[in-house]
C-alpha atoms as a PDB file:
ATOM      1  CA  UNK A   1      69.236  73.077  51.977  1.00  0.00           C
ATOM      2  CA  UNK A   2      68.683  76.870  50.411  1.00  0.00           C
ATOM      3  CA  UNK A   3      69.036  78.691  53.586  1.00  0.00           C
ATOM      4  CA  UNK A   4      72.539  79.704  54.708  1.00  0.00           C
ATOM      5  CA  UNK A   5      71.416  79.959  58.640  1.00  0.00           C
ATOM      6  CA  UNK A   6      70.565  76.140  58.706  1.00  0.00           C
ATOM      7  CA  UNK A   7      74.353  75.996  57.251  1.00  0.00           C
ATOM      8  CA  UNK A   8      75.891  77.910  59.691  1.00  0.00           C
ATOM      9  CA  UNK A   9      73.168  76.716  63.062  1.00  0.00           C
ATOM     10  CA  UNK A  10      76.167  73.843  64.478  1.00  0.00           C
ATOM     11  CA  UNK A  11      78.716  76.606  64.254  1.00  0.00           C
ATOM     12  CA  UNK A  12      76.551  79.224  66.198  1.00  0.00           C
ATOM     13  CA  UNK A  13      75.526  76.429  68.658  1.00  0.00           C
ATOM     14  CA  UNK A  14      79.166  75.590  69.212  1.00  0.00           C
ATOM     15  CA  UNK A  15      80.041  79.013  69.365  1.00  0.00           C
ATOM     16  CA  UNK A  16      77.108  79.099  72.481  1.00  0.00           C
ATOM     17  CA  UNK A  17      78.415  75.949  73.936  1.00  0.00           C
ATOM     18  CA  UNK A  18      82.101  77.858  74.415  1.00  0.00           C
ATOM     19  CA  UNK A  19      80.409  80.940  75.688  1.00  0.00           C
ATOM     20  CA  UNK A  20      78.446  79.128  78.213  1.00  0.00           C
ATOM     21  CA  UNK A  21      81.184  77.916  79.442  1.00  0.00           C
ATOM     22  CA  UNK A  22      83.203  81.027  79.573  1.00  0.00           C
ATOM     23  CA  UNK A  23      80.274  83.231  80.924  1.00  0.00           C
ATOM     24  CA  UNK A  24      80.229  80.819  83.845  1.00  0.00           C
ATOM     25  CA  UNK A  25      84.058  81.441  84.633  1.00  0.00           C
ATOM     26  CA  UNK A  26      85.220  78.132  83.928  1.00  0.00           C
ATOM     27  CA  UNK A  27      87.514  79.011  81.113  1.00  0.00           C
ATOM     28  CA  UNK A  28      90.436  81.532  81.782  1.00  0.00           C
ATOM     29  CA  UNK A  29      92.812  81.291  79.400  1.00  0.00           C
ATOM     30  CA  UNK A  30      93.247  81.262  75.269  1.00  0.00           C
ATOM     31  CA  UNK A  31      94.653  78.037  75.383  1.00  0.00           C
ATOM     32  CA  UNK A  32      91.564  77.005  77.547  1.00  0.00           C
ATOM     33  CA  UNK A  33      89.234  77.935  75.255  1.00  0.00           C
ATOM     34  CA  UNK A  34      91.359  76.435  71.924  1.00  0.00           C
ATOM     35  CA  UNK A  35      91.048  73.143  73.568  1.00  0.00           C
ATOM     36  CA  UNK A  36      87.113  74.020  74.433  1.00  0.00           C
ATOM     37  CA  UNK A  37      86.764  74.611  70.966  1.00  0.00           C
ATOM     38  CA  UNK A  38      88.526  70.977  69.680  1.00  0.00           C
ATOM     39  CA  UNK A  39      86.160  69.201  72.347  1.00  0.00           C
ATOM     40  CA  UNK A  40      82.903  71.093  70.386  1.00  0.00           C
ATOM     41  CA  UNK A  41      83.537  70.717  67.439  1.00  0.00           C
ATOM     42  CA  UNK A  42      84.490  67.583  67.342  1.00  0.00           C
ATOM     43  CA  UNK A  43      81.716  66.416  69.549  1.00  0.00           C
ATOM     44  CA  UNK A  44      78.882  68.417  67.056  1.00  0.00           C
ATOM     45  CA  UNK A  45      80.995  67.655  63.682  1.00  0.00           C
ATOM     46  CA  UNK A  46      81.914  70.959  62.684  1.00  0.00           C
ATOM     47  CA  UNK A  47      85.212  71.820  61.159  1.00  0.00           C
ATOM     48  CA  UNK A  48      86.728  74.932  61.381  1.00  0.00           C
ATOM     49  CA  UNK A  49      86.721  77.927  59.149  1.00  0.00           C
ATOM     50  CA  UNK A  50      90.021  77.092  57.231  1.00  0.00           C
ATOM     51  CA  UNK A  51      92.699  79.478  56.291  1.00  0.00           C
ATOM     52  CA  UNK A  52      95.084  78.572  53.704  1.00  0.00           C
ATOM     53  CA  UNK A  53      96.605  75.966  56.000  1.00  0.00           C
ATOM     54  CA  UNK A  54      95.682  74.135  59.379  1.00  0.00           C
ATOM     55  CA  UNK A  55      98.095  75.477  61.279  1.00  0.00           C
ATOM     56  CA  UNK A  56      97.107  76.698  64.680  1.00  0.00           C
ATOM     57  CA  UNK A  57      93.454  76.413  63.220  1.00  0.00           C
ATOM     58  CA  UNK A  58      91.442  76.333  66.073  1.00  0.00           C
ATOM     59  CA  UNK A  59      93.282  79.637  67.802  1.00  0.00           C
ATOM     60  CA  UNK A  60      92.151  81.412  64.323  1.00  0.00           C
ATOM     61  CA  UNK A  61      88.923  79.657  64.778  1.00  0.00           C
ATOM     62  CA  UNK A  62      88.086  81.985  68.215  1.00  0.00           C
ATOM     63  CA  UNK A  63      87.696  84.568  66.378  1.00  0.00           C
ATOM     64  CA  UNK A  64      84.123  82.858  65.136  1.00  0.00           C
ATOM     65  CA  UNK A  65      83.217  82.627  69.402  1.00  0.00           C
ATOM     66  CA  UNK A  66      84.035  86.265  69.091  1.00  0.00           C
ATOM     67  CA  UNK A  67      81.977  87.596  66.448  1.00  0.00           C
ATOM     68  CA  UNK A  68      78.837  85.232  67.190  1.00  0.00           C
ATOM     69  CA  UNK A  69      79.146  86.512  71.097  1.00  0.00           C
ATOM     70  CA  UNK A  70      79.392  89.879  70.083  1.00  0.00           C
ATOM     71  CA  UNK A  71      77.919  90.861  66.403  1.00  0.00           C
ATOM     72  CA  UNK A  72      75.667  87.695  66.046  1.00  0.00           C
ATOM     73  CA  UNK A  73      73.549  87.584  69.529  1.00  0.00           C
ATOM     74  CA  UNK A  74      74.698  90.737  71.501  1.00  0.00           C
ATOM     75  CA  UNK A  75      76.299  88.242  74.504  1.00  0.00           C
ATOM     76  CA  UNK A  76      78.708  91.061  74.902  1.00  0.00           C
ATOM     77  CA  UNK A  77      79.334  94.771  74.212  1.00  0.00           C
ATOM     78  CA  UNK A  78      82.440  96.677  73.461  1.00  0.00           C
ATOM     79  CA  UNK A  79      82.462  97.206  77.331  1.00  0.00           C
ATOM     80  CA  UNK A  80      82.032  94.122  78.944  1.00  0.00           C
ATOM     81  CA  UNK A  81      84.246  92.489  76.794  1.00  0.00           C
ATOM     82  CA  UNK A  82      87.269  93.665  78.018  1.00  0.00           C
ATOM     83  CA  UNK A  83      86.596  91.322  80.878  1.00  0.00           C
ATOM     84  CA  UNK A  84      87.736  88.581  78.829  1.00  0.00           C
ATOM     85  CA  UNK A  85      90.545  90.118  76.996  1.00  0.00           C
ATOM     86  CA  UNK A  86      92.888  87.033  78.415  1.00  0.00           C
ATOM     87  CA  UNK A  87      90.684  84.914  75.979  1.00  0.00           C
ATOM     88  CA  UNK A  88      90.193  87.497  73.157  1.00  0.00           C
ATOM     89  CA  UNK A  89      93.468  89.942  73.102  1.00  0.00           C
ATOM     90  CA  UNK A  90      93.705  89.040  69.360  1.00  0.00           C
ATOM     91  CA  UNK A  91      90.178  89.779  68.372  1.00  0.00           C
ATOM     92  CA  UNK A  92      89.507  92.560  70.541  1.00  0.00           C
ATOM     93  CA  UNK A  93      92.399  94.657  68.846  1.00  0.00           C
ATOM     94  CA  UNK A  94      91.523  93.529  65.815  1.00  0.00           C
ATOM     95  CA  UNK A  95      87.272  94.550  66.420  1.00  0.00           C
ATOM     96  CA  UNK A  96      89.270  98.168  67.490  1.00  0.00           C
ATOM     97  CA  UNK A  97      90.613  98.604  64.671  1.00  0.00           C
ATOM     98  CA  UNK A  98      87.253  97.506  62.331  1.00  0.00           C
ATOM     99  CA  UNK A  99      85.614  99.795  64.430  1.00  0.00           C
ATOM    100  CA  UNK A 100      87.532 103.173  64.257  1.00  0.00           C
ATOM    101  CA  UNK A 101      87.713 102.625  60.686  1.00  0.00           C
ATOM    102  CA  UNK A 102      84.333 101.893  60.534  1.00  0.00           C
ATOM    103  CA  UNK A 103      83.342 105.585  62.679  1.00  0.00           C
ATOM    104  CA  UNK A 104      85.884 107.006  59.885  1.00  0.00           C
ATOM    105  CA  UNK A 105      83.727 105.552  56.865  1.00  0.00           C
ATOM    106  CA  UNK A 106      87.287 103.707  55.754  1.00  0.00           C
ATOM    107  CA  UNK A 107      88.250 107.029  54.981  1.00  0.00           C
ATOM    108  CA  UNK A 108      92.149 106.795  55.908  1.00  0.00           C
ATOM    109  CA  UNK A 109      94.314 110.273  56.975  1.00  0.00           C
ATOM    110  CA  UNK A 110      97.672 109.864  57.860  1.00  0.00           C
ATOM    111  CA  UNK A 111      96.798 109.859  61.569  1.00  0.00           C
ATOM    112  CA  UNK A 112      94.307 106.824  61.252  1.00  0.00           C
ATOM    113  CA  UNK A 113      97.101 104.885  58.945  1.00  0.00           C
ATOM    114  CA  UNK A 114      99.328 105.765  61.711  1.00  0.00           C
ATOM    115  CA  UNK A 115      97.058 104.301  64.163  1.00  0.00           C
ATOM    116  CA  UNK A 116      96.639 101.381  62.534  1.00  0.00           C
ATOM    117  CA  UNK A 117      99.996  99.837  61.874  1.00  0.00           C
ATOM    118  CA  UNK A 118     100.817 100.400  65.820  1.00  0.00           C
ATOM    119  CA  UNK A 119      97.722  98.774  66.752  1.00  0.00           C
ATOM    120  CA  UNK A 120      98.130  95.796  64.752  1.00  0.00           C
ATOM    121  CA  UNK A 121     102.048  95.489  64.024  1.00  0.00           C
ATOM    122  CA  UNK A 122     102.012  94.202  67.745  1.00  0.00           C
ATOM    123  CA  UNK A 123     103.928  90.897  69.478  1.00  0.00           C
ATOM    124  CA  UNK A 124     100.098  89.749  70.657  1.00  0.00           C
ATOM    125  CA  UNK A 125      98.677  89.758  66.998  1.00  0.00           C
ATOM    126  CA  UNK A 126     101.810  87.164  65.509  1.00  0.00           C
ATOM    127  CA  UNK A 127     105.180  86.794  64.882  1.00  0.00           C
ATOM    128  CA  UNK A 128     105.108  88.341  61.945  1.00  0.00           C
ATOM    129  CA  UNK A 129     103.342  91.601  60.307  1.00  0.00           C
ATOM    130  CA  UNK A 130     102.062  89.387  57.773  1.00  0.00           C
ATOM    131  CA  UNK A 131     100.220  86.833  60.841  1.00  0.00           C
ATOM    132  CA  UNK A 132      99.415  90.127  62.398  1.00  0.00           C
ATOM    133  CA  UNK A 133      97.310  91.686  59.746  1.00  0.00           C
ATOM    134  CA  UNK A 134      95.424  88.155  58.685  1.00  0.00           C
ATOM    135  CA  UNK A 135      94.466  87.540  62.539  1.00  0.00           C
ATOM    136  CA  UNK A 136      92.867  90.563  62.137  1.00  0.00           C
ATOM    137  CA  UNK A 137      91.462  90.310  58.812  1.00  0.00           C
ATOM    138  CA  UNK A 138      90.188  86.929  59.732  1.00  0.00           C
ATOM    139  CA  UNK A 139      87.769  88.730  62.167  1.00  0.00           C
ATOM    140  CA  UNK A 140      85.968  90.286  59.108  1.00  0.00           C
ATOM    141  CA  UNK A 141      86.224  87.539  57.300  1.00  0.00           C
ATOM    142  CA  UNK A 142      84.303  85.139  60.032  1.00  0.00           C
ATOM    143  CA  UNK A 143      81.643  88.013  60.317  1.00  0.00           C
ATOM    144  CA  UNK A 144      81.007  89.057  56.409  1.00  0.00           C
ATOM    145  CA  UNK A 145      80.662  85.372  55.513  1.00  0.00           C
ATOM    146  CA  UNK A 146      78.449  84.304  58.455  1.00  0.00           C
ATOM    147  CA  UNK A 147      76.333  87.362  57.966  1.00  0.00           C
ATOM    148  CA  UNK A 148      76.933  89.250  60.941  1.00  0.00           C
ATOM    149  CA  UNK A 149      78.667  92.066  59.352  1.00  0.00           C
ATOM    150  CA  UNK A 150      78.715  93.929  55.908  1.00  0.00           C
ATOM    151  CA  UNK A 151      80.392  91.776  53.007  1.00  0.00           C
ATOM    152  CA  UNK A 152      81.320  95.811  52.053  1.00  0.00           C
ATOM    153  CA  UNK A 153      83.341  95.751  55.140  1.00  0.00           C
ATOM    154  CA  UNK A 154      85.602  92.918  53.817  1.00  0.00           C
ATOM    155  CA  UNK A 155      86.249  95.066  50.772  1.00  0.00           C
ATOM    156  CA  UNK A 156      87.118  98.108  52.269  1.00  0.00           C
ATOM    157  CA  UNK A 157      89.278  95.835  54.789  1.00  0.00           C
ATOM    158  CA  UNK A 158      91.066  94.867  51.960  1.00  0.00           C
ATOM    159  CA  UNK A 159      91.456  98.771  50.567  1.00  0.00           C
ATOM    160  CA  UNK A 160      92.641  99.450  53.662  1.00  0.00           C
ATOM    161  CA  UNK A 161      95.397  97.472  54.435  1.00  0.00           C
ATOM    162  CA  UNK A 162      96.166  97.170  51.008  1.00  0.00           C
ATOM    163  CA  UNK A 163      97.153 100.885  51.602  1.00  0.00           C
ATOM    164  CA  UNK A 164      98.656 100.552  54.864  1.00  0.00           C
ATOM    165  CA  UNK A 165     100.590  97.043  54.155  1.00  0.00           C
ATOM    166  CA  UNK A 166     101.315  97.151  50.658  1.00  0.00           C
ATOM    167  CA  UNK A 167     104.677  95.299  51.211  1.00  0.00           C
ATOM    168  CA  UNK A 168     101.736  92.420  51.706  1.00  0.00           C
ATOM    169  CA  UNK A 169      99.696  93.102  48.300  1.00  0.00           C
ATOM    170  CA  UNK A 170      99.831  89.548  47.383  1.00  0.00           C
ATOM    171  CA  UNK A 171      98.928  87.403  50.549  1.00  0.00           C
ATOM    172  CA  UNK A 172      95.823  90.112  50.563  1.00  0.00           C
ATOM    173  CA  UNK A 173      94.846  89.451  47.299  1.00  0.00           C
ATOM    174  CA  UNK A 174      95.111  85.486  48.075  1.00  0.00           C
ATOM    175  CA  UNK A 175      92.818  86.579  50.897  1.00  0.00           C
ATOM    176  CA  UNK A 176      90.234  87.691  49.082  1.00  0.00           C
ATOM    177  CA  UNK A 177      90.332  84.386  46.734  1.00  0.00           C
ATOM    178  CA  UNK A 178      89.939  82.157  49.939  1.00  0.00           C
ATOM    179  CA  UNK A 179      86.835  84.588  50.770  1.00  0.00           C
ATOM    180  CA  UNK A 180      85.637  84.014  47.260  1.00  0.00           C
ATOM    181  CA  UNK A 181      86.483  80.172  47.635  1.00  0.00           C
ATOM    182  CA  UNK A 182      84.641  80.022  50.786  1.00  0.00           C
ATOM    183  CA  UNK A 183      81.700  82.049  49.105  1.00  0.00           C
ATOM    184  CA  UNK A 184      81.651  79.737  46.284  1.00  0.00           C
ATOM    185  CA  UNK A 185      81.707  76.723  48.270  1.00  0.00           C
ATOM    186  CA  UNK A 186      78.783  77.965  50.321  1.00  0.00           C
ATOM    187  CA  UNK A 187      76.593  78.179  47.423  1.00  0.00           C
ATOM    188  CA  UNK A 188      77.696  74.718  46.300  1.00  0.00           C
ATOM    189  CA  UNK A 189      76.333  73.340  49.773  1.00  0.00           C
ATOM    190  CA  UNK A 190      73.293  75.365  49.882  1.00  0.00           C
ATOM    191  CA  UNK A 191      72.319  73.886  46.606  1.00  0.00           C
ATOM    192  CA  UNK A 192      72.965  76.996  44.133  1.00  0.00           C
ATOM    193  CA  UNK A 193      75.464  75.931  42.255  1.00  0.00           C
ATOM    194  CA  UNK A 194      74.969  72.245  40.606  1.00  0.00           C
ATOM    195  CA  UNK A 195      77.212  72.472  37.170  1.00  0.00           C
ATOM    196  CA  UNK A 196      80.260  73.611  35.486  1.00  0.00           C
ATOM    197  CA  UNK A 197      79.085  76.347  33.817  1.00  0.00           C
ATOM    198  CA  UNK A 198      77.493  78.337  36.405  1.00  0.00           C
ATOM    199  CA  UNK A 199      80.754  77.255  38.981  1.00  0.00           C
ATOM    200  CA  UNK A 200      83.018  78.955  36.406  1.00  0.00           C
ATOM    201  CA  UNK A 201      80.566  81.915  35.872  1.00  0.00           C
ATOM    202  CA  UNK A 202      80.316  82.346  39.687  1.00  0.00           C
ATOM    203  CA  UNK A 203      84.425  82.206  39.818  1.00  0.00           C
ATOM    204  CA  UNK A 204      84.747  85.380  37.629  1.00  0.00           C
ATOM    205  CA  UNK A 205      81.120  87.386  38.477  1.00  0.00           C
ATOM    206  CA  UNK A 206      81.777  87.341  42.569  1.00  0.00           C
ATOM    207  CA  UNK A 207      85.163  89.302  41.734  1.00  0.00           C
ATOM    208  CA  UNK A 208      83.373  91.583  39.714  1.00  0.00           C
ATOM    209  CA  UNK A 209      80.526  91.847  42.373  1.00  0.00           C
ATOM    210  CA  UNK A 210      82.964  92.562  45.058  1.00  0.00           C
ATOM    211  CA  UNK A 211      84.690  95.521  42.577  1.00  0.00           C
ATOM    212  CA  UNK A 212      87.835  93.798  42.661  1.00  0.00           C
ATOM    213  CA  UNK A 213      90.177  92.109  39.653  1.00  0.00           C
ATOM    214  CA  UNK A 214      92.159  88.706  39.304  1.00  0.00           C
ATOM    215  CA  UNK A 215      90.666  87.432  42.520  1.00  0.00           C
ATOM    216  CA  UNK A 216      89.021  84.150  40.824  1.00  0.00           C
ATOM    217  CA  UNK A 217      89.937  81.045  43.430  1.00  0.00           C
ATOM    218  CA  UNK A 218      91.704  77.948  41.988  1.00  0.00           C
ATOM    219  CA  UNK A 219      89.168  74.875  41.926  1.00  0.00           C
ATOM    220  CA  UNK A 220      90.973  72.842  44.284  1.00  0.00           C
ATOM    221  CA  UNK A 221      90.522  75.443  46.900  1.00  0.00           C
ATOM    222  CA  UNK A 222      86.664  75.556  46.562  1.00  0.00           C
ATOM    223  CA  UNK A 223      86.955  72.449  46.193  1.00  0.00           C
ATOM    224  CA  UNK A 224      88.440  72.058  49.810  1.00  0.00           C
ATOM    225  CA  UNK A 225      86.307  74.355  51.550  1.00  0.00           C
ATOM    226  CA  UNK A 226      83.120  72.446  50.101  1.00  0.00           C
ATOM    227  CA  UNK A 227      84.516  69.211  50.825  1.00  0.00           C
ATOM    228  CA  UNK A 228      85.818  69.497  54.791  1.00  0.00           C
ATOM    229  CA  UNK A 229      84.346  73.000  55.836  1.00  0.00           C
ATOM    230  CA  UNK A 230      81.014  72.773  54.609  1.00  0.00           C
ATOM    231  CA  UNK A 231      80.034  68.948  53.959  1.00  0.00           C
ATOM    232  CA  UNK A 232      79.078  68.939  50.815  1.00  0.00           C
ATOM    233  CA  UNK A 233      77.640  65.906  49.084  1.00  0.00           C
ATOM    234  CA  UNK A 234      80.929  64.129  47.235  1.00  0.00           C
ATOM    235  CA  UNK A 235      78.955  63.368  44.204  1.00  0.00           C
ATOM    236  CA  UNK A 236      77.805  66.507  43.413  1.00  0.00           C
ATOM    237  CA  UNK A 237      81.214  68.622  44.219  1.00  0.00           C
ATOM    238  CA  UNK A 238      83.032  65.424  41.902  1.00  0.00           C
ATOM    239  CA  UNK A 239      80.277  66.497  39.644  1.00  0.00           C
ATOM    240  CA  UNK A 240      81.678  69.940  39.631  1.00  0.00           C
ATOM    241  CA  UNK A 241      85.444  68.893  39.607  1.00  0.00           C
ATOM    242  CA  UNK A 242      86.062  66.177  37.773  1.00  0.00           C
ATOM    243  CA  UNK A 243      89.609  66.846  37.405  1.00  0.00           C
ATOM    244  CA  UNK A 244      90.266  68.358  40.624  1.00  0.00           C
ATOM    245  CA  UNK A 245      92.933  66.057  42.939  1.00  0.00           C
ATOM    246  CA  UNK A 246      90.489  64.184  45.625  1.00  0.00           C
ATOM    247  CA  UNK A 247      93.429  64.386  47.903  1.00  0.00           C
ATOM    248  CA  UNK A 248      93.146  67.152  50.765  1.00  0.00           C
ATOM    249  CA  UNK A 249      94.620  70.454  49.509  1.00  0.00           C
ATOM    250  CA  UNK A 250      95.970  73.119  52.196  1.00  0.00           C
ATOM    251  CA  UNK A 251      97.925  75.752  50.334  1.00  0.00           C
ATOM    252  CA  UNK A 252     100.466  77.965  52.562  1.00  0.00           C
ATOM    253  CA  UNK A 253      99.102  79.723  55.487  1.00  0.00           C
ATOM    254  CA  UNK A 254      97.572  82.812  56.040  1.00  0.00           C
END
């Protein structure tokens, strides 16, 4: 497989399944829709995006119904989807936010950083500012690495609250290293990646590619990702890790 929509079709059909469902008014609530989502999934074999842990996984996971209902086939608008703001409260204030920065070209005044931290530093996004500003990041996240938004965007996410959040500098670097994981591990299902060499290479270049430093992903994340999220064949990604621990690794959440 060397095209990354055939990797990503059971996801996007899922994501159709839910919104079926939900266009027809038989889903009502968030907690409606995180059990939808278990029942699909399960049902077509797809695992969710992970974070750095499974907790609440499939909650973060609606943020993929989202972004394939609104940025991947146009199901909704920035209008009409404040009909279903009981399902999406998370991602719609988190799309707000993407948005006005996006009309400002990331280009941050005091008033827009202002804007910002009330917008997302809110009891809805988390119980913590540190939830808060992943559930939002995650949104940008879901859409850069299915291709239904700039990977620039995730960059200039990261700028962003970077500036806004610095008290969080770490966790968002660790972000970007589970979006370089998750890139890596792509590539290593798709085919593109099929020794050591060019897996180390790729660990180091797509940080430098991205503009950023020190945001090379340990192996047994990739590893991970490759493994649950995106099927991989086990003899090639032993191939590629042959000292990596076969045992499931979920580092602390994000």
């Amino acid at each position: 497989m060397s095209d990354s929509r055939q990797l990503y079709k059971d996801r996007i059909e899922a994501s159709l399944d839910a919104w079926d469902r939900i266009l027809r008014g038989e889903v009502s609530t968030r907690p409606e829709l995180e059990n939808l989502l278990v029942t699909i999934y399960k049902e077509k074999g797809v695992e969710p995006f992970r974070g750095l842990s499974k907790i609440r996984i499939y909650d973060k996971e609606i943020a993929t119904v989202y972004v394939v209902g609104k940025y991947g086939l146009a199901l909704v608008d920035d209008e009409s989807i404040k009909q279903y703001s009981s399902l999406f409260q998370i991602e719609i204030i988190g799309d707000d936010v993407y948005n006005q920065l996006r009309r400002a070209d990331f280009n941050l005044s005091n008033e827009l950083r202002d804007s910002i931290r009330e917008k997302i530093d809110v009891e809805a996004m988390g119980e913590s500012l540190e939830e808060r500003v992943f559930r939002a990041y995650r949104l940008i996240y879901t859409g850069s690495i299915m291709g239904f938004m700039p990977e620039t965007d995730f960059v200039k996410m990261y700028g962003v609250f970077l500036d806004v959040f610095p008290q969080l500098s770490e966790r968002l670097i660790n972000y970007v290293r589970f979006y370089v994981a998750t890139r890596i591990a792509e590539k290593i299902a798709l085919g593109l990646i099929t020794n050591l060499n060019d897996k180390k290479i790729e660990k180091y270049a797509y940080c430098v590619r991205l503009g950023l430093t020190k945001c090379a992903p340990s192996d047994k994340l990739i590893r991970e990702i490759a493994v649950k999220v995106y099927k991989a064949p086990r003899n090639i990604v032993n191939k590629l890790f042959p000292n990596a621990d076969t045992r499931s690794f979920v580092p602390k959440a994000t």
